[in-house]
PDB file of N, CA and C in Angstrom:
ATOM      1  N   UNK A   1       0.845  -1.179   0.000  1.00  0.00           N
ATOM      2  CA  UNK A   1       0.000   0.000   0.000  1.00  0.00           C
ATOM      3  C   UNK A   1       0.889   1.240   0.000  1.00  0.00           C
ATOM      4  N   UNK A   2       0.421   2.191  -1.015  1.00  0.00           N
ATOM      5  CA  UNK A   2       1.514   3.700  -1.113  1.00  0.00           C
ATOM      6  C   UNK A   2       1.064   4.409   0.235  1.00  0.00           C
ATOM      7  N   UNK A   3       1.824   5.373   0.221  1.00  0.00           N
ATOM      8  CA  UNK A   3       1.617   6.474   1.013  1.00  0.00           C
ATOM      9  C   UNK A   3       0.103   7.099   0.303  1.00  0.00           C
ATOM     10  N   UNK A   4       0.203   7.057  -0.909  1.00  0.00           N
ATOM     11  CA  UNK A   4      -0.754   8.020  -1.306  1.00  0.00           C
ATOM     12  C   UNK A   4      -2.216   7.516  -0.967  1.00  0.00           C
ATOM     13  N   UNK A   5      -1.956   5.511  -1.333  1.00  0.00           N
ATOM     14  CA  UNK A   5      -3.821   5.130  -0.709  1.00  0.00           C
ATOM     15  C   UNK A   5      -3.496   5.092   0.449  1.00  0.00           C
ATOM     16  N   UNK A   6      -2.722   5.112   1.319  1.00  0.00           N
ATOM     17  CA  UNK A   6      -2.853   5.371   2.934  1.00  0.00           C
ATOM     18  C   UNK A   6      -3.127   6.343   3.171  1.00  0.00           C
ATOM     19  N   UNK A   7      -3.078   7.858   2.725  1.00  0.00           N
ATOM     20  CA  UNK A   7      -3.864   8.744   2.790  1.00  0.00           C
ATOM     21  C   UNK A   7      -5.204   9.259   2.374  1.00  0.00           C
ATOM     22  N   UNK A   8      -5.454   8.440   0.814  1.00  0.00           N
ATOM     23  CA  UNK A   8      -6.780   8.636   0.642  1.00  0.00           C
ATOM     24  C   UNK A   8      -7.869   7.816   1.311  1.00  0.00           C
ATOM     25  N   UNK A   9      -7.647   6.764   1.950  1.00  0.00           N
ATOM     26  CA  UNK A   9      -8.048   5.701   2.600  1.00  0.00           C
ATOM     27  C   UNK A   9      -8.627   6.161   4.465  1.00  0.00           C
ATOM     28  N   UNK A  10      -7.768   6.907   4.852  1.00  0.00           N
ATOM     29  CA  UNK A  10      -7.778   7.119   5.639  1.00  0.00           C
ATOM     30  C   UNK A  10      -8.451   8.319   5.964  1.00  0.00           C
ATOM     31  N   UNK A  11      -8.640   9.458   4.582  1.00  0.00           N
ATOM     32  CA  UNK A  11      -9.204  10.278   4.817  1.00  0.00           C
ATOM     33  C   UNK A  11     -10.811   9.920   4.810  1.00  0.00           C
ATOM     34  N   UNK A  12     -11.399   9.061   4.083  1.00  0.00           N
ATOM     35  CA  UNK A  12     -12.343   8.975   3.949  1.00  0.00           C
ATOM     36  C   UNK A  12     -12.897   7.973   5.526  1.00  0.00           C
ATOM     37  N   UNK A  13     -11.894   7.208   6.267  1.00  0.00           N
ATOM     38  CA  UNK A  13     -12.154   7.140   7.613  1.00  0.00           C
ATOM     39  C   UNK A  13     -12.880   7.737   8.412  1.00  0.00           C
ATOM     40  N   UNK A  14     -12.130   8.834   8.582  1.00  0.00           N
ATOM     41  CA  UNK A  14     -11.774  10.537   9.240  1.00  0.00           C
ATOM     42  C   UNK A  14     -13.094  10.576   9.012  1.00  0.00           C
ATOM     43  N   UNK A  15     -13.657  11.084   7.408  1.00  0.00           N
ATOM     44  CA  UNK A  15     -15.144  11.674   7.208  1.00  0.00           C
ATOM     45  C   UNK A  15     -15.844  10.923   7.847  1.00  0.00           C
ATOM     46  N   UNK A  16     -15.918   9.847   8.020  1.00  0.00           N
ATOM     47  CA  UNK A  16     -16.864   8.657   8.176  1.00  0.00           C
ATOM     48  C   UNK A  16     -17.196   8.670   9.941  1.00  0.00           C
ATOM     49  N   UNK A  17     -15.767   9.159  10.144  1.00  0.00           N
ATOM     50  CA  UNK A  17     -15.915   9.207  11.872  1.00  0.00           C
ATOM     51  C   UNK A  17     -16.587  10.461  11.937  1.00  0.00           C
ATOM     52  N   UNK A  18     -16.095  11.202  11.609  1.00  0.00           N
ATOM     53  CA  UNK A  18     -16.814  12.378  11.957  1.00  0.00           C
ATOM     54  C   UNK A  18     -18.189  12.506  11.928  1.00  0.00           C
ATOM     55  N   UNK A  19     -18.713  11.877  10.712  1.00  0.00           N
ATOM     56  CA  UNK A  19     -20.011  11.825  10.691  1.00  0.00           C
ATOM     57  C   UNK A  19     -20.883  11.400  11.665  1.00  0.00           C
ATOM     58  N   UNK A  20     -20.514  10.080  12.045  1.00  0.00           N
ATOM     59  CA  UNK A  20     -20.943   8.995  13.227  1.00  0.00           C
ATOM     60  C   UNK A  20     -20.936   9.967  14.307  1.00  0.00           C
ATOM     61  N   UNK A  21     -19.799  10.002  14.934  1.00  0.00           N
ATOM     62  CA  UNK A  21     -19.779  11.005  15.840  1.00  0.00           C
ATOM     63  C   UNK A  21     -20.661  12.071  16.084  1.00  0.00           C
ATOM     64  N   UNK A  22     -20.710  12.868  15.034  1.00  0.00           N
ATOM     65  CA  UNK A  22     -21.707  14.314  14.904  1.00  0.00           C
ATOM     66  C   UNK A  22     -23.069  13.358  14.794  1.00  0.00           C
ATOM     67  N   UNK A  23     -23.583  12.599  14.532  1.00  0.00           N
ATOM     68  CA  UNK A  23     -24.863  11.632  14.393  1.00  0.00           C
ATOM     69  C   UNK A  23     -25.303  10.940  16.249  1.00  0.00           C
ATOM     70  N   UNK A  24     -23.876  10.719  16.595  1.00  0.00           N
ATOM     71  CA  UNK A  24     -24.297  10.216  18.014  1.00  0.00           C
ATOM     72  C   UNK A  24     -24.137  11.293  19.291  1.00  0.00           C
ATOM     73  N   UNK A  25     -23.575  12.789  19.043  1.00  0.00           N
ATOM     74  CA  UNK A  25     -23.639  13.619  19.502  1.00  0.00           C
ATOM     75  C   UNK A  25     -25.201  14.158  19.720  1.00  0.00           C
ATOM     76  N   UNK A  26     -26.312  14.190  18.747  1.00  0.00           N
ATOM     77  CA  UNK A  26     -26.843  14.786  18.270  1.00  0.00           C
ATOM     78  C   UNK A  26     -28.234  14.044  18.673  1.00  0.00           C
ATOM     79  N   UNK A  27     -28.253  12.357  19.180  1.00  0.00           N
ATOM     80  CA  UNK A  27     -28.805  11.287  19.248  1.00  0.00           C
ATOM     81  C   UNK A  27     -28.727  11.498  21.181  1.00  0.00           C
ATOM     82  N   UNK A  28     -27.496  12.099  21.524  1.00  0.00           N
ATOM     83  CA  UNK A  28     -27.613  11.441  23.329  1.00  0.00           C
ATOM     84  C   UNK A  28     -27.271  12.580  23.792  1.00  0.00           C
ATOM     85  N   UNK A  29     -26.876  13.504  23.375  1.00  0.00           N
ATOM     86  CA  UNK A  29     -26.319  14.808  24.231  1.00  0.00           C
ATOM     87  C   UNK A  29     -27.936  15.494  24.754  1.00  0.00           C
ATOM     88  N   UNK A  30     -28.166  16.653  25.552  1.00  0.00           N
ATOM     89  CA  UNK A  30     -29.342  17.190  25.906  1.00  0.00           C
ATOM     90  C   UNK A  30     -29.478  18.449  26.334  1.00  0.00           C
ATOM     91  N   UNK A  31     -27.572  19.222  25.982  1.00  0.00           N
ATOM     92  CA  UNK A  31     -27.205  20.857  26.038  1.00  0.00           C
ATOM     93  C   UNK A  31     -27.458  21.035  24.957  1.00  0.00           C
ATOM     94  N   UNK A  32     -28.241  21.752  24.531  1.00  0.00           N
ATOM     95  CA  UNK A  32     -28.780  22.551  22.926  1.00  0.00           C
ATOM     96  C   UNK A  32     -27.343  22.794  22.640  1.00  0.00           C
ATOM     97  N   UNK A  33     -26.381  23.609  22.917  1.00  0.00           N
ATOM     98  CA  UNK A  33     -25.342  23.930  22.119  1.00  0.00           C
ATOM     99  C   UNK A  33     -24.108  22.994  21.973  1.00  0.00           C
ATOM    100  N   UNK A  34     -24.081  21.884  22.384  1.00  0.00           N
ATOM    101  CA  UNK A  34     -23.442  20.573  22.474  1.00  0.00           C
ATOM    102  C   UNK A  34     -24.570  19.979  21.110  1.00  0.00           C
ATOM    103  N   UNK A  35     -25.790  20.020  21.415  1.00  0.00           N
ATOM    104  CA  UNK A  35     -26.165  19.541  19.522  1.00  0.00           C
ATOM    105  C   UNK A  35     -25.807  20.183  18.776  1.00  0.00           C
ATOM    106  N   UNK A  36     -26.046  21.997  19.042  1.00  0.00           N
ATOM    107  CA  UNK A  36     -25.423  22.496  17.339  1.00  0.00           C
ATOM    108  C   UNK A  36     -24.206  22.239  17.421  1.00  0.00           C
ATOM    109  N   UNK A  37     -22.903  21.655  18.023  1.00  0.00           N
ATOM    110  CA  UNK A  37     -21.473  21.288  18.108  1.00  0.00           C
ATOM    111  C   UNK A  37     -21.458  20.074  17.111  1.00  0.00           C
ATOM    112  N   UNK A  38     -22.816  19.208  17.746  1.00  0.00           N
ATOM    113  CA  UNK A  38     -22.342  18.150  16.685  1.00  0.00           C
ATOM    114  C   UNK A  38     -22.977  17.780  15.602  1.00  0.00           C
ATOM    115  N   UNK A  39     -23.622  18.865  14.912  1.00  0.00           N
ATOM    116  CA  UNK A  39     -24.839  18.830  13.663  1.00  0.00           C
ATOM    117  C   UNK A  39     -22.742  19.584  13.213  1.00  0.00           C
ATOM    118  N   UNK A  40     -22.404  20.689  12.965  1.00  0.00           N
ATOM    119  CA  UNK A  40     -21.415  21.260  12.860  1.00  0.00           C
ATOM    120  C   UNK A  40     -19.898  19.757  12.397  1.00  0.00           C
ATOM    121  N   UNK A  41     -19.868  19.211  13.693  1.00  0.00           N
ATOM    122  CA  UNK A  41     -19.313  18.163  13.017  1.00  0.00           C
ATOM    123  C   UNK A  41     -19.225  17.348  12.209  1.00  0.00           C
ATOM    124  N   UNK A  42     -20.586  16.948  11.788  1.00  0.00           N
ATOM    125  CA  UNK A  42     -21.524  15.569  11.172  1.00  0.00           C
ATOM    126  C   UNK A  42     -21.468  16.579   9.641  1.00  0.00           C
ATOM    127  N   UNK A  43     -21.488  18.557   9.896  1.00  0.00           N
ATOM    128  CA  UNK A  43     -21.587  18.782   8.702  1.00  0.00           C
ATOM    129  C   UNK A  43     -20.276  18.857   7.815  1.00  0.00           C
ATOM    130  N   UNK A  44     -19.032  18.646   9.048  1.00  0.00           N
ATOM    131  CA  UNK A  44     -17.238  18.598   8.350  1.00  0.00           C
ATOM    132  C   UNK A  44     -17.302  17.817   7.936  1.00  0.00           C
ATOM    133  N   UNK A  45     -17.850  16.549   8.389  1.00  0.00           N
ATOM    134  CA  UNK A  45     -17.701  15.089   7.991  1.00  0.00           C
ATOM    135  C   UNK A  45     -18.382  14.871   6.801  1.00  0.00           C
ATOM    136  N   UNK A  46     -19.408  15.295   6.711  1.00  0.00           N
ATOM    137  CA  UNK A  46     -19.746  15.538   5.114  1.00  0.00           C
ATOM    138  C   UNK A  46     -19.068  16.468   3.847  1.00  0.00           C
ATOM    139  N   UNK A  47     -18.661  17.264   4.134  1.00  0.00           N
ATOM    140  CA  UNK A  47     -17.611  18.243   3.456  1.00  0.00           C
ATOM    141  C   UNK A  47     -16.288  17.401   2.784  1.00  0.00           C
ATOM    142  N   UNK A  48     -16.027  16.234   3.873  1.00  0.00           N
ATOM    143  CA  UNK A  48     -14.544  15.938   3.864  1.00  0.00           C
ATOM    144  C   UNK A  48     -15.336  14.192   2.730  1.00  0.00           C
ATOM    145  N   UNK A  49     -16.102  13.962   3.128  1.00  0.00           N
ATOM    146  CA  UNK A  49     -16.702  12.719   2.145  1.00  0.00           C
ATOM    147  C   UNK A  49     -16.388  13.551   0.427  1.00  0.00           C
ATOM    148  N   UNK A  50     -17.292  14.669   0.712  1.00  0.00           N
ATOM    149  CA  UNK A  50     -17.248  15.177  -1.142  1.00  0.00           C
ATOM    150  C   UNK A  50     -16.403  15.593  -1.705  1.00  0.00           C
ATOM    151  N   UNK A  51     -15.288  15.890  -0.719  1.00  0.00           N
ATOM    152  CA  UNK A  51     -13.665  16.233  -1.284  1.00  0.00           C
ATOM    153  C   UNK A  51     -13.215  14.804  -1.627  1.00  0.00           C
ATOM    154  N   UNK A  52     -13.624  14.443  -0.485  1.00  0.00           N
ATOM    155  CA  UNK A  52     -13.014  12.649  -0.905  1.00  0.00           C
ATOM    156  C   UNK A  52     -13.379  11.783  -2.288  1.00  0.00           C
ATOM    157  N   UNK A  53     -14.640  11.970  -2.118  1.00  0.00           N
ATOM    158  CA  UNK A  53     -15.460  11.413  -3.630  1.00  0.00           C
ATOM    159  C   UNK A  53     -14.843  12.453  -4.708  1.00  0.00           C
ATOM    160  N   UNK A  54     -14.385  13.858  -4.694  1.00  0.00           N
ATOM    161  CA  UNK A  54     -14.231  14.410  -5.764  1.00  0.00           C
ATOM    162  C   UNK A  54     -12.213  14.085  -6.127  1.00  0.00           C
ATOM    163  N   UNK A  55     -11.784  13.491  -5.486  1.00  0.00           N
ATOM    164  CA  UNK A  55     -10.016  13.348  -5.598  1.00  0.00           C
ATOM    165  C   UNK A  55      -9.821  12.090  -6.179  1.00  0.00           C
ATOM    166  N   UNK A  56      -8.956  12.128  -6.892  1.00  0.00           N
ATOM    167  CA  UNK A  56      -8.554  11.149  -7.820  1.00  0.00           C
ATOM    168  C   UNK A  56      -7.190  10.642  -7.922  1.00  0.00           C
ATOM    169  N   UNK A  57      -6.672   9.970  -7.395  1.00  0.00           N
ATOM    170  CA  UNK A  57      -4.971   9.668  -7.082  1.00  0.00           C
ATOM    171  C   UNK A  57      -4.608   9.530  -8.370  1.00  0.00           C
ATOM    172  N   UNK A  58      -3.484  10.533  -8.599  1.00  0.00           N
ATOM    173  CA  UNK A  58      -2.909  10.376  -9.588  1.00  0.00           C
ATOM    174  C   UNK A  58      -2.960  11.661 -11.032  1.00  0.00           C
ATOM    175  N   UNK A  59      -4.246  12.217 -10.549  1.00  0.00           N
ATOM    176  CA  UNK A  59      -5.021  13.856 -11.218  1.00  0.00           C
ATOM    177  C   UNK A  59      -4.382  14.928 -11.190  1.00  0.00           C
ATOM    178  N   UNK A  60      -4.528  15.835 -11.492  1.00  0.00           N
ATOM    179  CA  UNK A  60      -3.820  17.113 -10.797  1.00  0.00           C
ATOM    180  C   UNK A  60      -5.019  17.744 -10.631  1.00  0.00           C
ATOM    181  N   UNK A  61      -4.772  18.983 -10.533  1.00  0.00           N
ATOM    182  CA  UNK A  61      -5.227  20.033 -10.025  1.00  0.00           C
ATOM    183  C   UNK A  61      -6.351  20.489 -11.340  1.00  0.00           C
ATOM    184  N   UNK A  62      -8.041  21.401 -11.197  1.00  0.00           N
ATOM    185  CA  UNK A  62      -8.174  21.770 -12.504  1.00  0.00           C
ATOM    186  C   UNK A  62      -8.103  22.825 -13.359  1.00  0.00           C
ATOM    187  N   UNK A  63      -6.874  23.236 -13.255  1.00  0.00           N
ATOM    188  CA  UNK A  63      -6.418  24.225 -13.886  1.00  0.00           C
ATOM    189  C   UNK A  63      -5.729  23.947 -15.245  1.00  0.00           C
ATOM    190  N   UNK A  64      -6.129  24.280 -16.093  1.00  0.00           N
ATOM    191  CA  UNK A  64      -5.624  23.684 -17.547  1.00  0.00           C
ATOM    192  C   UNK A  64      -4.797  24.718 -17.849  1.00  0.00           C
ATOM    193  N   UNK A  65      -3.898  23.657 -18.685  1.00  0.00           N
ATOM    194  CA  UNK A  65      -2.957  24.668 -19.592  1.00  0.00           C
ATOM    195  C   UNK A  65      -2.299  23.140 -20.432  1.00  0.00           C
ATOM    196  N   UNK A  66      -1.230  23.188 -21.054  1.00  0.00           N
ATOM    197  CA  UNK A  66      -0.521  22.388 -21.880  1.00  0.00           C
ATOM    198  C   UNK A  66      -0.619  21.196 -22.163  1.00  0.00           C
ATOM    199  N   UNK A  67       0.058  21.224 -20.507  1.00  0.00           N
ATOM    200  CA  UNK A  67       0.740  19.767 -20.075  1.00  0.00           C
ATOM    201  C   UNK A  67      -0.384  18.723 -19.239  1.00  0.00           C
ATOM    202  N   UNK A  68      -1.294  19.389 -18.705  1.00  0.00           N
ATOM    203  CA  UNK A  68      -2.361  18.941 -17.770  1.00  0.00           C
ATOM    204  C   UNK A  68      -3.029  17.800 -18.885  1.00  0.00           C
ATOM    205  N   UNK A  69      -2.874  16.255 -18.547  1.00  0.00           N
ATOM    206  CA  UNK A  69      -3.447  15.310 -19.571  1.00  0.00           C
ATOM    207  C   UNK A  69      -4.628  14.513 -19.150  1.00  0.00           C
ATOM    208  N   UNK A  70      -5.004  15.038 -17.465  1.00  0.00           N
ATOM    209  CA  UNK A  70      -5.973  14.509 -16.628  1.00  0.00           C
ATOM    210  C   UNK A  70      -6.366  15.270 -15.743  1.00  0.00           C
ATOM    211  N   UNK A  71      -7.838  15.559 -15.372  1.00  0.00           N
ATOM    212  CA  UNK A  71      -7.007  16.415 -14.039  1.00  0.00           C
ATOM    213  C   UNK A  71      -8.885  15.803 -13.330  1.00  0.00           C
ATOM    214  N   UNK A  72      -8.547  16.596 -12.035  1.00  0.00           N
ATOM    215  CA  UNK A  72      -9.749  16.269 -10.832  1.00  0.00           C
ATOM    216  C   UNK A  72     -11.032  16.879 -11.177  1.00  0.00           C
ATOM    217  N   UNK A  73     -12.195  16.346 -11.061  1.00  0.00           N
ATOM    218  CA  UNK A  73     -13.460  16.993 -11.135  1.00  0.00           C
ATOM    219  C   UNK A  73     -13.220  18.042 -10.179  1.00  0.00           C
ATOM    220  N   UNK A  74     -13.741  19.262 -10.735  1.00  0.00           N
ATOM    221  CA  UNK A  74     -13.217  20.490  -9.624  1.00  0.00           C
ATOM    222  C   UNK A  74     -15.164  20.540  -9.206  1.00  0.00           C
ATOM    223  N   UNK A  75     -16.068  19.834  -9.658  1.00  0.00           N
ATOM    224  CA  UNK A  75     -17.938  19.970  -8.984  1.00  0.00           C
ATOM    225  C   UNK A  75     -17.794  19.867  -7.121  1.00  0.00           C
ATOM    226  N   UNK A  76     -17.256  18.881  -7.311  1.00  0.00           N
ATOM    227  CA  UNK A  76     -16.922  18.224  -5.479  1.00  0.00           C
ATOM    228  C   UNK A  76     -16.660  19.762  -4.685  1.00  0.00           C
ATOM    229  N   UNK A  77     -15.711  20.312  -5.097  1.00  0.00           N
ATOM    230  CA  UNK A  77     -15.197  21.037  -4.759  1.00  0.00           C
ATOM    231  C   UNK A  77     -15.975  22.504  -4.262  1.00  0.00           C
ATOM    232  N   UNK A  78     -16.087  22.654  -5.385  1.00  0.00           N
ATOM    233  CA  UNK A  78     -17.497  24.070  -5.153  1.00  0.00           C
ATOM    234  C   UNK A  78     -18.941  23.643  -4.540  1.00  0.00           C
ATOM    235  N   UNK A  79     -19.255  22.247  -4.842  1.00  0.00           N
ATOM    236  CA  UNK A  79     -20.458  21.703  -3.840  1.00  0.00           C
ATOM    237  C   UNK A  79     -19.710  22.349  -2.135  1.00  0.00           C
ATOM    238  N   UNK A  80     -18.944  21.749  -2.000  1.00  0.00           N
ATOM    239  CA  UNK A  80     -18.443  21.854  -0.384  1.00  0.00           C
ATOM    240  C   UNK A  80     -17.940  23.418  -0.268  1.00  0.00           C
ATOM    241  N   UNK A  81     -17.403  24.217  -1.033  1.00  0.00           N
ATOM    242  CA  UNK A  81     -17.347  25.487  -0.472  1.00  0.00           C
ATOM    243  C   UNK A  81     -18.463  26.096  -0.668  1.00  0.00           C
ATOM    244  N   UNK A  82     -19.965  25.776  -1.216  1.00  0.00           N
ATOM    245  CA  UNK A  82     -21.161  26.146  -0.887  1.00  0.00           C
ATOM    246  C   UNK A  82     -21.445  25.969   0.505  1.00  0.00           C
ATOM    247  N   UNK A  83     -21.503  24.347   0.627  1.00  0.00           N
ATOM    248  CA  UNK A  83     -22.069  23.583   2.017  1.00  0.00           C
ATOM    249  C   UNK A  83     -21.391  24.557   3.181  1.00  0.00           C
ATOM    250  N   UNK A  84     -20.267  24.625   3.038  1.00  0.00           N
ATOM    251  CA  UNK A  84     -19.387  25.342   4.183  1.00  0.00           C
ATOM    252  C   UNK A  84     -20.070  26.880   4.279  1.00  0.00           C
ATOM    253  N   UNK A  85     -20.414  27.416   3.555  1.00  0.00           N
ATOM    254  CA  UNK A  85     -21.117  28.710   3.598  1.00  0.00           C
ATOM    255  C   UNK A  85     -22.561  28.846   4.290  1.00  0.00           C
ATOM    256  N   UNK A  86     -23.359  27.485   3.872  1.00  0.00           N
ATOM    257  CA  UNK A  86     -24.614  27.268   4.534  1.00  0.00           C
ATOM    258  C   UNK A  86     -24.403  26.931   5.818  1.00  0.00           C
ATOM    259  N   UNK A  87     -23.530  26.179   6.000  1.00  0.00           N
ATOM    260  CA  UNK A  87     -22.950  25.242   7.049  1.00  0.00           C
ATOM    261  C   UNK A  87     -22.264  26.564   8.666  1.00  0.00           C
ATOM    262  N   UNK A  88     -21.957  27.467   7.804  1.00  0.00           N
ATOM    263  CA  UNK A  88     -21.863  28.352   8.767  1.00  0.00           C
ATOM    264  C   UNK A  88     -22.851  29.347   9.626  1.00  0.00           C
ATOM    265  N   UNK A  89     -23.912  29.447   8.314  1.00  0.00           N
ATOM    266  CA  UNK A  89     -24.747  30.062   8.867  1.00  0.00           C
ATOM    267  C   UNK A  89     -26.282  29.349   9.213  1.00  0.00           C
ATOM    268  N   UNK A  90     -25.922  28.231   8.847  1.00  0.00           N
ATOM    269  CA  UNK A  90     -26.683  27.169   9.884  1.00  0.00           C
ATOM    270  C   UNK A  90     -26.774  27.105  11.255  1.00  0.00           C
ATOM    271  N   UNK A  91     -25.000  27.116  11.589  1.00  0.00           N
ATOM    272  CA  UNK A  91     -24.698  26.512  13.016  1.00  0.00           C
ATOM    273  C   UNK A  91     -24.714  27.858  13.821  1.00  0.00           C
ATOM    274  N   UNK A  92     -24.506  29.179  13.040  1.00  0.00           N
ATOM    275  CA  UNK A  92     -25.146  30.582  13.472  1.00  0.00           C
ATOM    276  C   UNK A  92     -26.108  30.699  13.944  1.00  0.00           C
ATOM    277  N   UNK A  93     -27.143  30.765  13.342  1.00  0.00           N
ATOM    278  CA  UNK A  93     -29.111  30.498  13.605  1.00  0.00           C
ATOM    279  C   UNK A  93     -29.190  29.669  14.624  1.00  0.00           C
ATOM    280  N   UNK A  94     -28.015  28.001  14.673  1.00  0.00           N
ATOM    281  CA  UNK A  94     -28.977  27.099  15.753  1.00  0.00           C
ATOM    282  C   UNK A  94     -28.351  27.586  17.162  1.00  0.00           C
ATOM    283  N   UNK A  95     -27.152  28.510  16.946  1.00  0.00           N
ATOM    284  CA  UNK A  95     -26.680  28.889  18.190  1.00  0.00           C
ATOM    285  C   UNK A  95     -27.665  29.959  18.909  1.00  0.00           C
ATOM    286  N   UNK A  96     -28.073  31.240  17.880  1.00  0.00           N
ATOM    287  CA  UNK A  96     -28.550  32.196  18.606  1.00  0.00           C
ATOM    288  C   UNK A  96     -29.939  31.643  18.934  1.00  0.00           C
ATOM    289  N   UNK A  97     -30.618  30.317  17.977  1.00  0.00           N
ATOM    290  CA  UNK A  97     -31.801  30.220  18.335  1.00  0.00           C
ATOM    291  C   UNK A  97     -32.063  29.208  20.178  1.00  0.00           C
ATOM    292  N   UNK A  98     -30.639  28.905  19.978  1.00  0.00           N
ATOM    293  CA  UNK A  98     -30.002  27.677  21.297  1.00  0.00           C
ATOM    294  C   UNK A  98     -30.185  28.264  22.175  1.00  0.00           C
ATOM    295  N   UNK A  99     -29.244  29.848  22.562  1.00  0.00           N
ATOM    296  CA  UNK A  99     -29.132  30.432  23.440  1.00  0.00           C
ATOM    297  C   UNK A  99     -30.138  31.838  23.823  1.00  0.00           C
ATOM    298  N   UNK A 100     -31.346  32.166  22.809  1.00  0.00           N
ATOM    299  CA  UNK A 100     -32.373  32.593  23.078  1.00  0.00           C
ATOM    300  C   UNK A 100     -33.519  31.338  23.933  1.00  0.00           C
ATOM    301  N   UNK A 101     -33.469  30.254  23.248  1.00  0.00           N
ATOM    302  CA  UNK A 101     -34.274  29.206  23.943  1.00  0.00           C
ATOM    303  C   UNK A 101     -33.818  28.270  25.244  1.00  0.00           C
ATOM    304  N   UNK A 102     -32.594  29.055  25.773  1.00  0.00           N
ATOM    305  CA  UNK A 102     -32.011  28.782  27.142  1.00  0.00           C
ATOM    306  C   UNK A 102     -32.339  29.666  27.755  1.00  0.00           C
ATOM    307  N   UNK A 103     -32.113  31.201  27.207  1.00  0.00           N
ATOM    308  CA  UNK A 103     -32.274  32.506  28.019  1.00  0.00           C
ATOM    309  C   UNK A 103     -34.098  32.305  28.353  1.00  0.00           C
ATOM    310  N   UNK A 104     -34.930  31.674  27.308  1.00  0.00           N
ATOM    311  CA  UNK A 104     -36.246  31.594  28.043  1.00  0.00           C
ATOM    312  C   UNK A 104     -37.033  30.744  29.064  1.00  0.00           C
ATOM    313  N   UNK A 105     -36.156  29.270  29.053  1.00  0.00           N
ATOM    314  CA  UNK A 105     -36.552  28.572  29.751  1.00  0.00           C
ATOM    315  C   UNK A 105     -35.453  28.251  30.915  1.00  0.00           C
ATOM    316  N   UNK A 106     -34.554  28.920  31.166  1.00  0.00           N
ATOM    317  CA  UNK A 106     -33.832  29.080  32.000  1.00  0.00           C
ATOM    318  C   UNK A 106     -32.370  28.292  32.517  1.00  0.00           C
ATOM    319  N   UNK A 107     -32.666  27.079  31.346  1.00  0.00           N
ATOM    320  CA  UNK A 107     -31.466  26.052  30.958  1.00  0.00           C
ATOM    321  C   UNK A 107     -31.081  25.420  29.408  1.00  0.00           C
ATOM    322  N   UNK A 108     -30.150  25.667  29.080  1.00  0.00           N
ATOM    323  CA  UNK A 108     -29.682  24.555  28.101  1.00  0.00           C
ATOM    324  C   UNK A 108     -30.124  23.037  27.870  1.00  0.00           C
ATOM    325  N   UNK A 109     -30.740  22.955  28.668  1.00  0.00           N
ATOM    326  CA  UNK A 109     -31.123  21.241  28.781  1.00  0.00           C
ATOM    327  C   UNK A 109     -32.080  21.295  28.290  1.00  0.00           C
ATOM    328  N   UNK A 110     -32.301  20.408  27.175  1.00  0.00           N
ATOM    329  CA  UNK A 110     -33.100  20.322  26.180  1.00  0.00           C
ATOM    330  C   UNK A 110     -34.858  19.620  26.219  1.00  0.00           C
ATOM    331  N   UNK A 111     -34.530  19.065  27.907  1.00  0.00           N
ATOM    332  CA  UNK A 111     -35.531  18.428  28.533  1.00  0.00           C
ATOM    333  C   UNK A 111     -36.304  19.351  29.311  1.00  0.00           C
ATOM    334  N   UNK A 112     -35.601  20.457  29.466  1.00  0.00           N
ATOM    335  CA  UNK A 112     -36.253  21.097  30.228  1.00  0.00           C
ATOM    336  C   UNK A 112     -37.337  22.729  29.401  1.00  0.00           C
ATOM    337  N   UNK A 113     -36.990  22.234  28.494  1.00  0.00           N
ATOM    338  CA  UNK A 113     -37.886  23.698  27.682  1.00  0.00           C
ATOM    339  C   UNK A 113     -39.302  23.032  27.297  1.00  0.00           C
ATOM    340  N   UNK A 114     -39.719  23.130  28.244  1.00  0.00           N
ATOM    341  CA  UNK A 114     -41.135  22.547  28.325  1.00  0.00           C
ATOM    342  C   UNK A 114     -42.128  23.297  26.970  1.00  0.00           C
ATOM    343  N   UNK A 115     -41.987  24.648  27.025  1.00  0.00           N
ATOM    344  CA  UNK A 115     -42.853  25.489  26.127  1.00  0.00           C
ATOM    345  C   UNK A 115     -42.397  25.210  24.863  1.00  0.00           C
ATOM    346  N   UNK A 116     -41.585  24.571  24.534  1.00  0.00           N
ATOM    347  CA  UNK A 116     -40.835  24.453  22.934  1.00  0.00           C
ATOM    348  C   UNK A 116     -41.297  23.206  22.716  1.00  0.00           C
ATOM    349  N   UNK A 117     -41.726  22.382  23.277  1.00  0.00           N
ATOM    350  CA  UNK A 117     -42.375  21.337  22.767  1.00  0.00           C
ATOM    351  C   UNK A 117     -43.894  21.231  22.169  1.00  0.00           C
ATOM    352  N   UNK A 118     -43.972  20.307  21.180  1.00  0.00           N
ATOM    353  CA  UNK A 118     -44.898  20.116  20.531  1.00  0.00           C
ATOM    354  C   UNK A 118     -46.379  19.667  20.852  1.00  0.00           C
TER     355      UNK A 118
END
């Protein structure tokens, strides 16, 4: 095994953990801002999957000129510096909406905001 699939191999690990992680954060935690922490994670971990799906061992870069006889789908790429843009102002909104809906019910604990329930 190269260095190079030990790194692509491993990156797609990484995403995979991250995801899980941000999925079981999000499943057992019960501090509102400990979930938007791990919706935030679960959303790197997706970021780092579509870089992953978009890299190609052995590609270059997609910048053309001459010599370039292959190069990487550059879609992956701009998908995830979208996501990262939403992704920020996602975890923005669930914070101020986190810590307005602590400031009303008097805790972070997600069990305890009685009036926010359905």
């Amino acid at each position: 095994m190269t260095a190079q699939s030990l790194f692509y191999w491993s990156l797609a690990v990484t995403a995979l953990g991250l995801v899980l992680i941000g999925i079981w954060g999000v499943l057992t935690r019960k501090n509102i801002l400990r979930i938007a922490l791990a919706f935030t994670l679960a959303d790197t971990g997706v970021n780092l999957i579509l870089v992953w799906s978009g890299f190609l061992p052995g590609r270059s870069a997609p910048i053309v000129d001459s010599s370039v006889t292959s190069m990487v789908d550059p879609l992956p790429q701009a998908l995830v510096l979208t996501s990262i843009v939403i992704g920020v102002a996602v975890a923005a909104l669930f914070v101020v909406v986190g810590v307005l809906a602590a400031r009303k019910s008097g805790s972070a604990d997600i069990r305890r905001m009685k009036e926010l329930r359905w």
